[in-house]
C-alpha atoms as a PDB file:
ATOM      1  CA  UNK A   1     120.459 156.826 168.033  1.00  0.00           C
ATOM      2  CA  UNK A   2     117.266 155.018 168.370  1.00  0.00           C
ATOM      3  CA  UNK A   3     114.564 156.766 170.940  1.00  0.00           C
ATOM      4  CA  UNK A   4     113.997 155.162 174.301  1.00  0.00           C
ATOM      5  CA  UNK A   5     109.920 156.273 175.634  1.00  0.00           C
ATOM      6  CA  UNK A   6     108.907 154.800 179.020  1.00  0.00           C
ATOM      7  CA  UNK A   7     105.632 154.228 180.492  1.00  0.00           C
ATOM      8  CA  UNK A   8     104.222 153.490 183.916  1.00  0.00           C
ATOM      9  CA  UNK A   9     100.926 151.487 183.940  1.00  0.00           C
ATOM     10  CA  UNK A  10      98.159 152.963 185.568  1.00  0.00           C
ATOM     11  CA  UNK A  11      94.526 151.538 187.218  1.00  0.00           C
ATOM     12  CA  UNK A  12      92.958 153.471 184.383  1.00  0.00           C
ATOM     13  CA  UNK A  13      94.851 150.978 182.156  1.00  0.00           C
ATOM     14  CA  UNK A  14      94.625 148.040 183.562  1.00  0.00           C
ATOM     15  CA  UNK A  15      93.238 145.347 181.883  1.00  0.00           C
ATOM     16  CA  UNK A  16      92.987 146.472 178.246  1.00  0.00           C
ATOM     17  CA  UNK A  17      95.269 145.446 176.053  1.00  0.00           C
ATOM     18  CA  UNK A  18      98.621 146.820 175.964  1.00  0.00           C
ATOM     19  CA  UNK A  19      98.740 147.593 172.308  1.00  0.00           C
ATOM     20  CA  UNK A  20      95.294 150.027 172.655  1.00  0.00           C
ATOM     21  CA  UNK A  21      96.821 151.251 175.631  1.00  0.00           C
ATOM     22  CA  UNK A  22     100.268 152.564 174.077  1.00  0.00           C
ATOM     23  CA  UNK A  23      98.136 153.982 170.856  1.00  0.00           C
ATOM     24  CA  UNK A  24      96.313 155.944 173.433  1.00  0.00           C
ATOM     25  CA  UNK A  25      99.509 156.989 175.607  1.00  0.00           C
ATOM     26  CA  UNK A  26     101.382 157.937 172.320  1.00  0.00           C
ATOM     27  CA  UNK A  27      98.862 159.214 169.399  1.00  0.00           C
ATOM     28  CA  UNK A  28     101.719 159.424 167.053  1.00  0.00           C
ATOM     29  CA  UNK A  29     101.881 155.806 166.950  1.00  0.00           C
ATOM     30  CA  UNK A  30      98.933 153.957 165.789  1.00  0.00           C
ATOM     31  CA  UNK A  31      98.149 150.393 166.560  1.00  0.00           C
ATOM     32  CA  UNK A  32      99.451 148.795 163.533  1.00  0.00           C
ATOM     33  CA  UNK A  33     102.678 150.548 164.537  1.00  0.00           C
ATOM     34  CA  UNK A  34     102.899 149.252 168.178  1.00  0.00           C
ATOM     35  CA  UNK A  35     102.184 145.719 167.240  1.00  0.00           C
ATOM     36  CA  UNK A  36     104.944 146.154 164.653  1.00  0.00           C
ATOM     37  CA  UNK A  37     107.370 146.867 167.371  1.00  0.00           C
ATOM     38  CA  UNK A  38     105.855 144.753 170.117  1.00  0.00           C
ATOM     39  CA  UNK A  39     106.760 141.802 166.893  1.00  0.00           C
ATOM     40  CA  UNK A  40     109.976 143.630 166.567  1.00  0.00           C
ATOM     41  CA  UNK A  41     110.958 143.193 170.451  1.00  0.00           C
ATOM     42  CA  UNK A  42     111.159 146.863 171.065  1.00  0.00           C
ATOM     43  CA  UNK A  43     108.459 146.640 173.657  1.00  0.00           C
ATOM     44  CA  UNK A  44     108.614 145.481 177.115  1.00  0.00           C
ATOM     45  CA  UNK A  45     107.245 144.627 180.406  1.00  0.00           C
ATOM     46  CA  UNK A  46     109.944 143.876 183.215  1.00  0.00           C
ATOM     47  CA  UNK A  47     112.502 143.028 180.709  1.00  0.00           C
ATOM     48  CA  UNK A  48     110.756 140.845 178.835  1.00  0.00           C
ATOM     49  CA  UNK A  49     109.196 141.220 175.233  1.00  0.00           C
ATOM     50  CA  UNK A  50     105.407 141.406 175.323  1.00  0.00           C
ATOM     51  CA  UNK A  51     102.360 141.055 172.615  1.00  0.00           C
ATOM     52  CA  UNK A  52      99.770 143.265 171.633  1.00  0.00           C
ATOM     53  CA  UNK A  53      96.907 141.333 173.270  1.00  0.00           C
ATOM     54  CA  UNK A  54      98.638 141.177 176.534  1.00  0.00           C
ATOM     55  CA  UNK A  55      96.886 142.755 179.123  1.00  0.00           C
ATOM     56  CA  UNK A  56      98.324 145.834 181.411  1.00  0.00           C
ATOM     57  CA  UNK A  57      98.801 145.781 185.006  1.00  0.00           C
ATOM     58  CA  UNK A  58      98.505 148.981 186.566  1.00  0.00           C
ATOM     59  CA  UNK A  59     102.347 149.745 189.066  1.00  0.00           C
ATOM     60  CA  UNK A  60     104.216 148.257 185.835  1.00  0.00           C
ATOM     61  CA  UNK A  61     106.859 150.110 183.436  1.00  0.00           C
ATOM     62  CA  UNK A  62     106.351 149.915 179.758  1.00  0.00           C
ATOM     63  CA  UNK A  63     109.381 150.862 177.849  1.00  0.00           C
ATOM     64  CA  UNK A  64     109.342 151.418 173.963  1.00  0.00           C
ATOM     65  CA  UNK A  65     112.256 151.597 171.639  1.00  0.00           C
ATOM     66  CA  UNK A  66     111.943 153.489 168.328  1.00  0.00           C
ATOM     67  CA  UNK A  67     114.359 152.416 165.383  1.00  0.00           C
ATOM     68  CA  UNK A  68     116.427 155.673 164.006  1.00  0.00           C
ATOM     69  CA  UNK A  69     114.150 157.365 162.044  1.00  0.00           C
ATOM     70  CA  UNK A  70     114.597 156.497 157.952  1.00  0.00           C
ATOM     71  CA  UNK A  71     116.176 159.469 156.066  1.00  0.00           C
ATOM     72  CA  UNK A  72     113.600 161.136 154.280  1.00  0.00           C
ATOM     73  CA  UNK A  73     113.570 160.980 150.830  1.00  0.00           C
ATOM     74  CA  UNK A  74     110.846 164.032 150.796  1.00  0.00           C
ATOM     75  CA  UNK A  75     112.090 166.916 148.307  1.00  0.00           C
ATOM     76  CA  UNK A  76     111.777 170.699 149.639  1.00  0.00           C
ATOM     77  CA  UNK A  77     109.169 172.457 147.617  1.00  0.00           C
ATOM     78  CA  UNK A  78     109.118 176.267 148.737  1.00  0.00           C
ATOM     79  CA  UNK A  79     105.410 177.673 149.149  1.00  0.00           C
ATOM     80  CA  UNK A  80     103.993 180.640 151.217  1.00  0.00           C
ATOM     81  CA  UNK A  81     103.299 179.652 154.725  1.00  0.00           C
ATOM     82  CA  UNK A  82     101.074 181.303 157.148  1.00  0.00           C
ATOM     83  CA  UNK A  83     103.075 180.971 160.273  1.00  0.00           C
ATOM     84  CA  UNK A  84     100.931 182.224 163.740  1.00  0.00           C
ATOM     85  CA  UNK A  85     104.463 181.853 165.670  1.00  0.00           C
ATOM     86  CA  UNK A  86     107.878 180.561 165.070  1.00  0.00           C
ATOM     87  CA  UNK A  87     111.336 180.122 167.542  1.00  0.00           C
ATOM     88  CA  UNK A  88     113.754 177.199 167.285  1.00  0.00           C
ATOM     89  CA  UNK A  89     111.991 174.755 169.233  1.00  0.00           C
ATOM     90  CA  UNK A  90     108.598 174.441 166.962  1.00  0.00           C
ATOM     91  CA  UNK A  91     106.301 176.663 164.709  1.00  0.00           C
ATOM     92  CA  UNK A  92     102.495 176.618 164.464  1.00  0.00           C
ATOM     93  CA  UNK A  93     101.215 177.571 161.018  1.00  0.00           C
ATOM     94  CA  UNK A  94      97.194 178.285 159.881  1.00  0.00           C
ATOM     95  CA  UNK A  95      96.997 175.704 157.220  1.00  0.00           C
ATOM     96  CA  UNK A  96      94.488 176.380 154.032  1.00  0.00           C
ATOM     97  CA  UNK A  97      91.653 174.223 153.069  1.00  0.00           C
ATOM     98  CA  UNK A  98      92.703 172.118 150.298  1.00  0.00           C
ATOM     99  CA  UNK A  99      96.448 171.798 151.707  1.00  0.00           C
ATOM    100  CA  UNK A 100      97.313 167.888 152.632  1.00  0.00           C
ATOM    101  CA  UNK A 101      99.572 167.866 155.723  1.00  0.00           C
ATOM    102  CA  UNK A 102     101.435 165.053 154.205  1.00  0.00           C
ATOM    103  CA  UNK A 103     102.176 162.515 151.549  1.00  0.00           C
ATOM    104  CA  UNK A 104      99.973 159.664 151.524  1.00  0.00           C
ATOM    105  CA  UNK A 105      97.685 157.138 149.036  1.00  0.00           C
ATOM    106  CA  UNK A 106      97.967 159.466 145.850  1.00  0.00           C
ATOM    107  CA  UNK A 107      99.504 161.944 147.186  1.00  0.00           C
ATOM    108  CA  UNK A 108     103.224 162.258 146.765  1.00  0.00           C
ATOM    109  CA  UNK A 109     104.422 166.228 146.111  1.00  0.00           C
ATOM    110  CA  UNK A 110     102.925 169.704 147.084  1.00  0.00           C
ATOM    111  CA  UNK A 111     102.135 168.753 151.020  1.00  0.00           C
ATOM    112  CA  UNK A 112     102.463 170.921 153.811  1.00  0.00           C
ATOM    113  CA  UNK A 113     105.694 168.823 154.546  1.00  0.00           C
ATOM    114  CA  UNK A 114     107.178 169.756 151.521  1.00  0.00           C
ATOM    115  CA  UNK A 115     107.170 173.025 152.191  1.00  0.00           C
ATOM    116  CA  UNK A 116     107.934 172.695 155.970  1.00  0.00           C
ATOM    117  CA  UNK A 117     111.207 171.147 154.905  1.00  0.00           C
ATOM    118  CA  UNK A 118     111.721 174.373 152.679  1.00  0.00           C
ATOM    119  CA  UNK A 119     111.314 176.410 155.590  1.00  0.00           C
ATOM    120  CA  UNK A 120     112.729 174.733 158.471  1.00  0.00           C
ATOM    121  CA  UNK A 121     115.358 171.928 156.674  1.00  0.00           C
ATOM    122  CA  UNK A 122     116.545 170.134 160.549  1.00  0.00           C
ATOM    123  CA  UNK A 123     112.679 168.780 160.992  1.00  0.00           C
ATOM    124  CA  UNK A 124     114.006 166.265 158.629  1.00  0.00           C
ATOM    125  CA  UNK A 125     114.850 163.456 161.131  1.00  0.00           C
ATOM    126  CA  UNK A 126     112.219 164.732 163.215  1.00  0.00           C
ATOM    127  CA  UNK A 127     109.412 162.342 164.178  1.00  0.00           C
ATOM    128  CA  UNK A 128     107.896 159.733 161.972  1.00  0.00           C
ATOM    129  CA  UNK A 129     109.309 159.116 158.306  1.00  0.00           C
ATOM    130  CA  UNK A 130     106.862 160.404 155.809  1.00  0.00           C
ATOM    131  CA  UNK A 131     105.804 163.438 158.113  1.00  0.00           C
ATOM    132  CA  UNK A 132     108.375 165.475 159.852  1.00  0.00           C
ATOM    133  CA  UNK A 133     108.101 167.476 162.834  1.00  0.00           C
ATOM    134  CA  UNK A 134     104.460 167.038 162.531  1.00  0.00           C
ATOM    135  CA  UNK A 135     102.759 166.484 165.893  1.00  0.00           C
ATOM    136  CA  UNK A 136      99.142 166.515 165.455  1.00  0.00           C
ATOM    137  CA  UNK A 137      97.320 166.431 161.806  1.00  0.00           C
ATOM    138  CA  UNK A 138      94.451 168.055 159.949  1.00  0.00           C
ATOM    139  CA  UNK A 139      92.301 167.045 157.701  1.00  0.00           C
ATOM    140  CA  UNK A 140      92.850 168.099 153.763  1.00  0.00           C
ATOM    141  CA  UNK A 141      89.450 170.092 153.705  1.00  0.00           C
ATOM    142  CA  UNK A 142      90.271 171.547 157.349  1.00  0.00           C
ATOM    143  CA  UNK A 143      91.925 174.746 157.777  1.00  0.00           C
ATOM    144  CA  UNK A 144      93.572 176.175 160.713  1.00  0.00           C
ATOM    145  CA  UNK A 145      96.087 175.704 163.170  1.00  0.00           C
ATOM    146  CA  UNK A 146      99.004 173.164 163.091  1.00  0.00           C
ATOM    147  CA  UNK A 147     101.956 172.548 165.251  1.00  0.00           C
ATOM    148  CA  UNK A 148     105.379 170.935 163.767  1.00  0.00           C
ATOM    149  CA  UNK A 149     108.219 170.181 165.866  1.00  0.00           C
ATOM    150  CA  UNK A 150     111.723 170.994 165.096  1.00  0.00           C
ATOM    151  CA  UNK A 151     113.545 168.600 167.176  1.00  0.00           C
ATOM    152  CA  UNK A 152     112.831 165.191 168.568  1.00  0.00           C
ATOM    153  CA  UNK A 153     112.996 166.080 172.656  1.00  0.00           C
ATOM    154  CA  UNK A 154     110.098 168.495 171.653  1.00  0.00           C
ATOM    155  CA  UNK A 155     108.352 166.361 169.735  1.00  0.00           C
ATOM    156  CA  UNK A 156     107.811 163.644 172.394  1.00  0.00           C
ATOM    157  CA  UNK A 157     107.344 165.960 174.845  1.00  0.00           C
ATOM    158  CA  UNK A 158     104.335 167.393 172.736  1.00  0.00           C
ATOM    159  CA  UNK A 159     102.921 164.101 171.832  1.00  0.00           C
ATOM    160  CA  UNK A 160     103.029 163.157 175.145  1.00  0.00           C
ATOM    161  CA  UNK A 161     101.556 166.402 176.332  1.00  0.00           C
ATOM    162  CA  UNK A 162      98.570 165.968 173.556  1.00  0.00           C
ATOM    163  CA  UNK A 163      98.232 161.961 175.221  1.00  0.00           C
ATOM    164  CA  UNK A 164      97.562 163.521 178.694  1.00  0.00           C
ATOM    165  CA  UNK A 165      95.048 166.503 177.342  1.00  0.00           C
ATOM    166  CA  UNK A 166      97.224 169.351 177.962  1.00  0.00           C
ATOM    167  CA  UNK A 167      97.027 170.534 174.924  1.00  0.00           C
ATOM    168  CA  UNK A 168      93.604 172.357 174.081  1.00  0.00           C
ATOM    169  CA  UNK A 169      92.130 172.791 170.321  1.00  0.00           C
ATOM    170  CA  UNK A 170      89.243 174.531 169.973  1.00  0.00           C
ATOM    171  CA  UNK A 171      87.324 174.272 166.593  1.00  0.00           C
ATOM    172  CA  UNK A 172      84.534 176.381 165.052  1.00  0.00           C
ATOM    173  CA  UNK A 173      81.922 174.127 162.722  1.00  0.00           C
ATOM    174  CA  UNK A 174      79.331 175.083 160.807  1.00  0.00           C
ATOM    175  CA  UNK A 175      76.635 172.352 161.151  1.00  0.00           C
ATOM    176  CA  UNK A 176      73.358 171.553 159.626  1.00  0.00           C
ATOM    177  CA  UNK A 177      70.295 172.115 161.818  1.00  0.00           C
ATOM    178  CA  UNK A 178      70.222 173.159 165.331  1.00  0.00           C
ATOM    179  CA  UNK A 179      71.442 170.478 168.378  1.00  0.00           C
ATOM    180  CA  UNK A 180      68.728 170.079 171.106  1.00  0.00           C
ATOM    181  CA  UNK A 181      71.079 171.323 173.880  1.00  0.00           C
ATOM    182  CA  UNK A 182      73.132 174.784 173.529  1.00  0.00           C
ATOM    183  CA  UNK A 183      76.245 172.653 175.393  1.00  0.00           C
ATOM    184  CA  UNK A 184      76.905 169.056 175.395  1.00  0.00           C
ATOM    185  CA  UNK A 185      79.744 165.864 175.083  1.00  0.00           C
ATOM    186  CA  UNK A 186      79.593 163.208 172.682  1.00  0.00           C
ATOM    187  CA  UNK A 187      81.642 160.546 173.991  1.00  0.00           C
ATOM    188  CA  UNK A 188      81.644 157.697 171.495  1.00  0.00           C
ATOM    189  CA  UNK A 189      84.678 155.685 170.423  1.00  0.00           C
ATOM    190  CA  UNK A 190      85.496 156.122 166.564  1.00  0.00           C
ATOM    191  CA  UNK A 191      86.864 153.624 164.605  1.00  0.00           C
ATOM    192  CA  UNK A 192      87.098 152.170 160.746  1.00  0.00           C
ATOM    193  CA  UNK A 193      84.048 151.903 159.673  1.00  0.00           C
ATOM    194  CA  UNK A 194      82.839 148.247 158.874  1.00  0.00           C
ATOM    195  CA  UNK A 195      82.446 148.153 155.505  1.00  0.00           C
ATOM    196  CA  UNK A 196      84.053 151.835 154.073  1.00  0.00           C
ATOM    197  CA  UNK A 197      87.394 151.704 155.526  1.00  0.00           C
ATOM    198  CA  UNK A 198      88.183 155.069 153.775  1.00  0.00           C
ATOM    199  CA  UNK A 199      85.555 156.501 156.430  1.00  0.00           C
ATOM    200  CA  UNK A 200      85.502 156.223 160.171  1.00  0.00           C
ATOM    201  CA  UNK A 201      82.998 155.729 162.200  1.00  0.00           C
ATOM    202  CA  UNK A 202      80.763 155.452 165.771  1.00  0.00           C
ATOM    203  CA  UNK A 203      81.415 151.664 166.406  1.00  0.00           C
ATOM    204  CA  UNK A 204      81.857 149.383 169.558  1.00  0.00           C
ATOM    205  CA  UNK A 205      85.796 148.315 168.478  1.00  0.00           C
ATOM    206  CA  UNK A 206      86.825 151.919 167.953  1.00  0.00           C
ATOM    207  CA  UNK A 207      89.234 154.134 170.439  1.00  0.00           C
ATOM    208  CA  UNK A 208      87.588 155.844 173.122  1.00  0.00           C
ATOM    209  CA  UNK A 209      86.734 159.454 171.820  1.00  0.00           C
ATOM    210  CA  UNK A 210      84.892 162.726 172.925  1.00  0.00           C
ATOM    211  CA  UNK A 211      84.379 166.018 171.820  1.00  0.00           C
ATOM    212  CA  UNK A 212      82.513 169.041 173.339  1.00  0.00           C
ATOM    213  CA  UNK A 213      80.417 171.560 171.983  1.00  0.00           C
ATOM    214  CA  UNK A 214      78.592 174.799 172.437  1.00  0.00           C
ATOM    215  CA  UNK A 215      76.389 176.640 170.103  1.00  0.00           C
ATOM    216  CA  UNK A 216      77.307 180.063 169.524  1.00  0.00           C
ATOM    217  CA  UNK A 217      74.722 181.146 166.790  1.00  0.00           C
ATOM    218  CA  UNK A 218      71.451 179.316 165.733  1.00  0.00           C
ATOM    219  CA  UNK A 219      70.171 180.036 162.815  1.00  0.00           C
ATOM    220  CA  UNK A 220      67.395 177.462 162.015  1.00  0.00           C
ATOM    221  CA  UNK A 221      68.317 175.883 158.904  1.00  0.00           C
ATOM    222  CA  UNK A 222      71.974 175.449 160.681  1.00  0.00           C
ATOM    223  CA  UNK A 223      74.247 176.323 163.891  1.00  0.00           C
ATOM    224  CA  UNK A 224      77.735 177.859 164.388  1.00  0.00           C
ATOM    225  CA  UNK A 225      79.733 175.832 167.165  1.00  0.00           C
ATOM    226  CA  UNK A 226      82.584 175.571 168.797  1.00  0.00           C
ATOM    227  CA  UNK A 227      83.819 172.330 169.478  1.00  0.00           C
ATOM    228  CA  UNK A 228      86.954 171.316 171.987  1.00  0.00           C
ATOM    229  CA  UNK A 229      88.707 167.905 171.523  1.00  0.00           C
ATOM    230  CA  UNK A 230      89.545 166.300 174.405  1.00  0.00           C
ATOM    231  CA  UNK A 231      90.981 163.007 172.234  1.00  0.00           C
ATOM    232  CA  UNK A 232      92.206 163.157 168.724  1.00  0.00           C
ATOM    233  CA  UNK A 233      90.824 160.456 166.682  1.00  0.00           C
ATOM    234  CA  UNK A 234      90.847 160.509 162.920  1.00  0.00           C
ATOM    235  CA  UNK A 235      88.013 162.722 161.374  1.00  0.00           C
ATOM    236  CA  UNK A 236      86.702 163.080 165.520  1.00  0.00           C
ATOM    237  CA  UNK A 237      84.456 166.201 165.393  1.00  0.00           C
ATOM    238  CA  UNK A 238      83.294 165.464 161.912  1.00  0.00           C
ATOM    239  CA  UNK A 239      81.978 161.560 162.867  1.00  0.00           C
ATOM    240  CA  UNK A 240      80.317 162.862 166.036  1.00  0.00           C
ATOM    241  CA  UNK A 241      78.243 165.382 165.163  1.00  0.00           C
ATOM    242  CA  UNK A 242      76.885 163.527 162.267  1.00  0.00           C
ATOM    243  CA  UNK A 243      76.239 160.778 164.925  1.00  0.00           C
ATOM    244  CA  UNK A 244      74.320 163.230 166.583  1.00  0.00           C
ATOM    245  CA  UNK A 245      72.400 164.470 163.339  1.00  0.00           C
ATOM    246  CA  UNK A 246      74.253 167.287 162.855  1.00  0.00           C
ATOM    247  CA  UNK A 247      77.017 166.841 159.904  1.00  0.00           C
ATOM    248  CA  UNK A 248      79.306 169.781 159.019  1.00  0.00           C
ATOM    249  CA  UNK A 249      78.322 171.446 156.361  1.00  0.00           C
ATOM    250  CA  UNK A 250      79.794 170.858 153.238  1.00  0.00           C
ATOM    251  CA  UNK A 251      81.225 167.396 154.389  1.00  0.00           C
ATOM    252  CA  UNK A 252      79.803 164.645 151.890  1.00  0.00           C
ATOM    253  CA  UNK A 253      81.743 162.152 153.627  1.00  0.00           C
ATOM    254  CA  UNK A 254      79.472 162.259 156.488  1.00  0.00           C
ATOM    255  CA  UNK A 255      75.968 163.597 154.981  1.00  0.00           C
ATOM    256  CA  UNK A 256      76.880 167.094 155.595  1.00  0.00           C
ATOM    257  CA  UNK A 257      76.921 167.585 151.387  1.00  0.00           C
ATOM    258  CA  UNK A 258      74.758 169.155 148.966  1.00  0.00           C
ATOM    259  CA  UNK A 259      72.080 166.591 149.157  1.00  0.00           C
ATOM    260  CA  UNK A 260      71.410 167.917 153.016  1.00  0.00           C
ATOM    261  CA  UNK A 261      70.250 170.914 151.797  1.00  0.00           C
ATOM    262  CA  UNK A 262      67.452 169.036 149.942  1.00  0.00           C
ATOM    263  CA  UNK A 263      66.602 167.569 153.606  1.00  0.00           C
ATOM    264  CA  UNK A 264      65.508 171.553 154.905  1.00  0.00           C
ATOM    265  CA  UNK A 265      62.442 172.850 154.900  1.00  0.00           C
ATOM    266  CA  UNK A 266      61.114 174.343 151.866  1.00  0.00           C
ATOM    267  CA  UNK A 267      60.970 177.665 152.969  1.00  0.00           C
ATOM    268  CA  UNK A 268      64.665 177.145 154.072  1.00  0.00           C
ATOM    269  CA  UNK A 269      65.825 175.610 150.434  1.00  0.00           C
ATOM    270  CA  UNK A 270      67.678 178.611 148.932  1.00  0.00           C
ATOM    271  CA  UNK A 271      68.996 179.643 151.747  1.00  0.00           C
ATOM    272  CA  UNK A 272      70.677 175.878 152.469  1.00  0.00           C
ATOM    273  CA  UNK A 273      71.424 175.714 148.612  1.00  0.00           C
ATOM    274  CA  UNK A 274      73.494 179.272 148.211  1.00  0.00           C
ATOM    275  CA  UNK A 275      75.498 178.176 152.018  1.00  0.00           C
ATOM    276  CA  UNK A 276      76.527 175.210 150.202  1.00  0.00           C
ATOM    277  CA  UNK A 277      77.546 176.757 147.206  1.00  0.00           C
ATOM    278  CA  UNK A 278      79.516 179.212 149.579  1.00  0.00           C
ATOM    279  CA  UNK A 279      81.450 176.046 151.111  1.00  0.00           C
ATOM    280  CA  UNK A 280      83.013 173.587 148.101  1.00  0.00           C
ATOM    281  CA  UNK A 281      84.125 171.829 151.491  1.00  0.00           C
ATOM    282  CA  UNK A 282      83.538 170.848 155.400  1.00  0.00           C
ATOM    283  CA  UNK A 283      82.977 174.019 157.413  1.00  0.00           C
ATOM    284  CA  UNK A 284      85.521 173.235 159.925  1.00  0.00           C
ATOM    285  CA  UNK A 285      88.730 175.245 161.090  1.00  0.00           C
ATOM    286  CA  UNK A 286      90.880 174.899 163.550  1.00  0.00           C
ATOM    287  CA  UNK A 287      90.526 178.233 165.659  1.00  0.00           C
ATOM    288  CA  UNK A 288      92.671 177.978 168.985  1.00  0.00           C
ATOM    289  CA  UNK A 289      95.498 176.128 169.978  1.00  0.00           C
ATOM    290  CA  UNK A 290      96.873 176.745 173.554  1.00  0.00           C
ATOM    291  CA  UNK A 291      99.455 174.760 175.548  1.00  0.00           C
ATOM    292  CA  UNK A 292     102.729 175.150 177.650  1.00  0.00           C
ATOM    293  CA  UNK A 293     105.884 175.715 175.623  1.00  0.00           C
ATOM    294  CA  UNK A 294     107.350 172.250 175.952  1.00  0.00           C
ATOM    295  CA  UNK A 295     110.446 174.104 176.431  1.00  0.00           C
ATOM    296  CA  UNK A 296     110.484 177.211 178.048  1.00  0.00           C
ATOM    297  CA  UNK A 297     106.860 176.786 180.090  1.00  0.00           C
ATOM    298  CA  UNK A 298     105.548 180.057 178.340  1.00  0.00           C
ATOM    299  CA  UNK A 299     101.366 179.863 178.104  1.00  0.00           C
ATOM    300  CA  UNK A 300     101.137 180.093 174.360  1.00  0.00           C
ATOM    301  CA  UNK A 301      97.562 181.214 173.060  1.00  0.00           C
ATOM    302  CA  UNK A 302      97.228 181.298 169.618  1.00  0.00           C
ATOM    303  CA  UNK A 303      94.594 181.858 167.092  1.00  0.00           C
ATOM    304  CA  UNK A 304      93.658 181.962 163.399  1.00  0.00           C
ATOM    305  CA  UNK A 305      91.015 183.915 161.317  1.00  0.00           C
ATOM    306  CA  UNK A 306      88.437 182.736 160.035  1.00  0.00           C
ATOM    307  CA  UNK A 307      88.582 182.098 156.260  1.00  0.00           C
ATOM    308  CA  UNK A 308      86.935 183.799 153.510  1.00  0.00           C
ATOM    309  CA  UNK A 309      84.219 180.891 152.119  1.00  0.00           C
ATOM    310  CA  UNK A 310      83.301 180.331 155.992  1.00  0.00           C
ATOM    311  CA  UNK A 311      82.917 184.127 156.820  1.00  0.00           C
ATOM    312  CA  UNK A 312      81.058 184.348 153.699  1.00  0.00           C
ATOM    313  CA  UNK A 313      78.677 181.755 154.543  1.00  0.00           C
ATOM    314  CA  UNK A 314      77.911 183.477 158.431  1.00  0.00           C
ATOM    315  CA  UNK A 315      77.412 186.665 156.624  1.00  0.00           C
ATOM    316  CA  UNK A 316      75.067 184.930 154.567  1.00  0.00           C
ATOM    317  CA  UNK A 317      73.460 183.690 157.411  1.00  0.00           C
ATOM    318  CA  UNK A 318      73.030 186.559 159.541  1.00  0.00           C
ATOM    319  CA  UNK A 319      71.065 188.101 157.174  1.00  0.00           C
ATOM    320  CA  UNK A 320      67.068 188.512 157.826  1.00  0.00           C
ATOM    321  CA  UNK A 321      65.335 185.964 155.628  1.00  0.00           C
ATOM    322  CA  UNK A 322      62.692 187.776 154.179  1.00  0.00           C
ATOM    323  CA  UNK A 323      59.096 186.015 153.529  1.00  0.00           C
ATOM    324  CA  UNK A 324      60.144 182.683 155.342  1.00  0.00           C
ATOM    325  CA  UNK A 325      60.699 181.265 158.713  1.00  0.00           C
ATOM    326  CA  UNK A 326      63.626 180.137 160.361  1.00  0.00           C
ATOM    327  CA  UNK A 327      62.756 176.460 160.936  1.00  0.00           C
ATOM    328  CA  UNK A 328      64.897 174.446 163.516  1.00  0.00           C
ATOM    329  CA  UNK A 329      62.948 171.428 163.774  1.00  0.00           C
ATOM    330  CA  UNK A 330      64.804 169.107 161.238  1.00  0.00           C
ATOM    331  CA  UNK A 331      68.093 167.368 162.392  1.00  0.00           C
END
């Protein structure tokens, strides 16, 4: 049986087009996807089939028709999972660094999903085909927590609580250099990037994004934040704090790799070169995940540890540097 989703227009809306709009209202679905169904006739206005560029009008009903979801073709693969918490309406699990949450360009066995089915076989018809039961994604090099539906009325009900920010993540990044304000937004949309499209980017076309962020530690040659999402954009965190001049350490996708440590201070060098020897990868985890039960209404508050190779690195940190200065003045 296909899934029905409705919609009602609001002023907030009105006026962009309908196809950014439903990407926005429904982050499982991306734009591609919409216009593939708005093509398909599964979306309409008043009755009537409508395109991506039309515009919305705020007082109007938007309904959307999924097809029935493709049986997945994924094969179990059993593998230890961390699960924070587990009942028979979803699971959240503390994903490693290094785990992909599922199959994609060059990646076709030994995914989170693969193990997911293992564990929890009924997410198979669960959400979109090629990742089951998963709501929200992280990147490969990203560790922490991760919620997976196990049936479809919990699924929407999750997306849809994610669309209207009821859902809070809180992050913890390591970052090079020290921002100029202990608290701050960045509110920039992120998009493809113009000419990498393997990389996203700060650019005029993108979605409308924004991330906040406090400093918890400074430490001169680099700062320990935490960072809240209030959208969910591909790579989000990572693209706007190197907008601001302050890349995660360890990410070389966005000048937070091993050649920022050659951009320090010289009395700042070693330290910078033995954190990123510490971190093969982006300093970035996935700390706390709260949010109604979309079930039962129970506050859930969950957390994860921090990992080894990031503890390792604070430690590092925290220690006095002896016959050198703690520099902050390079971004």
């Amino acid at each position: 049986m296909s899934e029905e989703r409705e919609h009602r227009l609001t002023h907030a809306e009105s006026g962009r087009r309908l196809d950014r709009v439903l990407a926005d209202r429904w982050p499982d679905l991306s734009r591609t996807r919409v216009a593939r169904l708005m093509a398909e006739g599964r979306v309409k206005v008043g009755g009537l089939p409508v395109a991506p560029r039309d515009a919305a009008v705020a007082g109007r009903t938007v309904t959307l028709s999924l097809p029935d979801p493709e049986p997945t073709t994924l094969v179990p693969e059993k593998r230890a999972l961390d699960i924070v918490y587990e009942d028979e309406h979803l699971l959240v699990v503390n994903k490693p660094a290094g785990l992909v949450v599922h199959p994609g360009a060059g990646v076709r066995r030994g995914t989170l999903v693969h193990a997911l089915l293992a564990h929890a076989p009924g997410i198979a018809g669960v959400g979109g085909a090629g990742r089951p039961g998963i709501v929200h994604r992280l990147d490969k090099d990203t560790s922490g927590l991760l919620v997976v539906a196990k049936t479809p009325a919990v699924y929407l009900r999750l997306v849809e609580a994610l669309a209207r920010r009821e859902v809070k993540r809180e992050y913890r990044a390591l970052v090079w250099g020290v921002p100029r304000d202990a608290a701050g937004r960045v509110a920039e949309p992120v998009g493809r990037h113009r000419t990498d499209r393997t990389r996203m980017a700060v650019t005029r076309s993108g979605r409308p994004a924004a991330t906040r962020y406090r400093v918890l530690e400074a430490f001169g040659v680099a700062s320990w934040l935490a960072c809240e999402l209030e959208t969910g954009r591909t790579h989000q965190i990572r693209v706007h704090l190197s907008h601001r001049g302050h890349p995660v350490v360890g990410d070389s996708t966005y000048g937070g790799g091993p050649r920022r440590a050659l951009n320090v201070p010289q009395a700042a060098r070693r330290l910078a070169r033995e954190i990123v020897e510490a971190l093969p990868r982006q300093a970035l985890h996935a700390a706390r995940l709260s949010f109604s039960h979309p079930a039962t209404g129970e506050a859930l508050i969950l957390e994860a540890p921090l990992p080894a190779d990031i503890e390792a690195a604070l430690e590092r940190l925290r220690k006095p540097v002896t016959g050198a200065t703690a520099d902050s003045s390079f971004t």
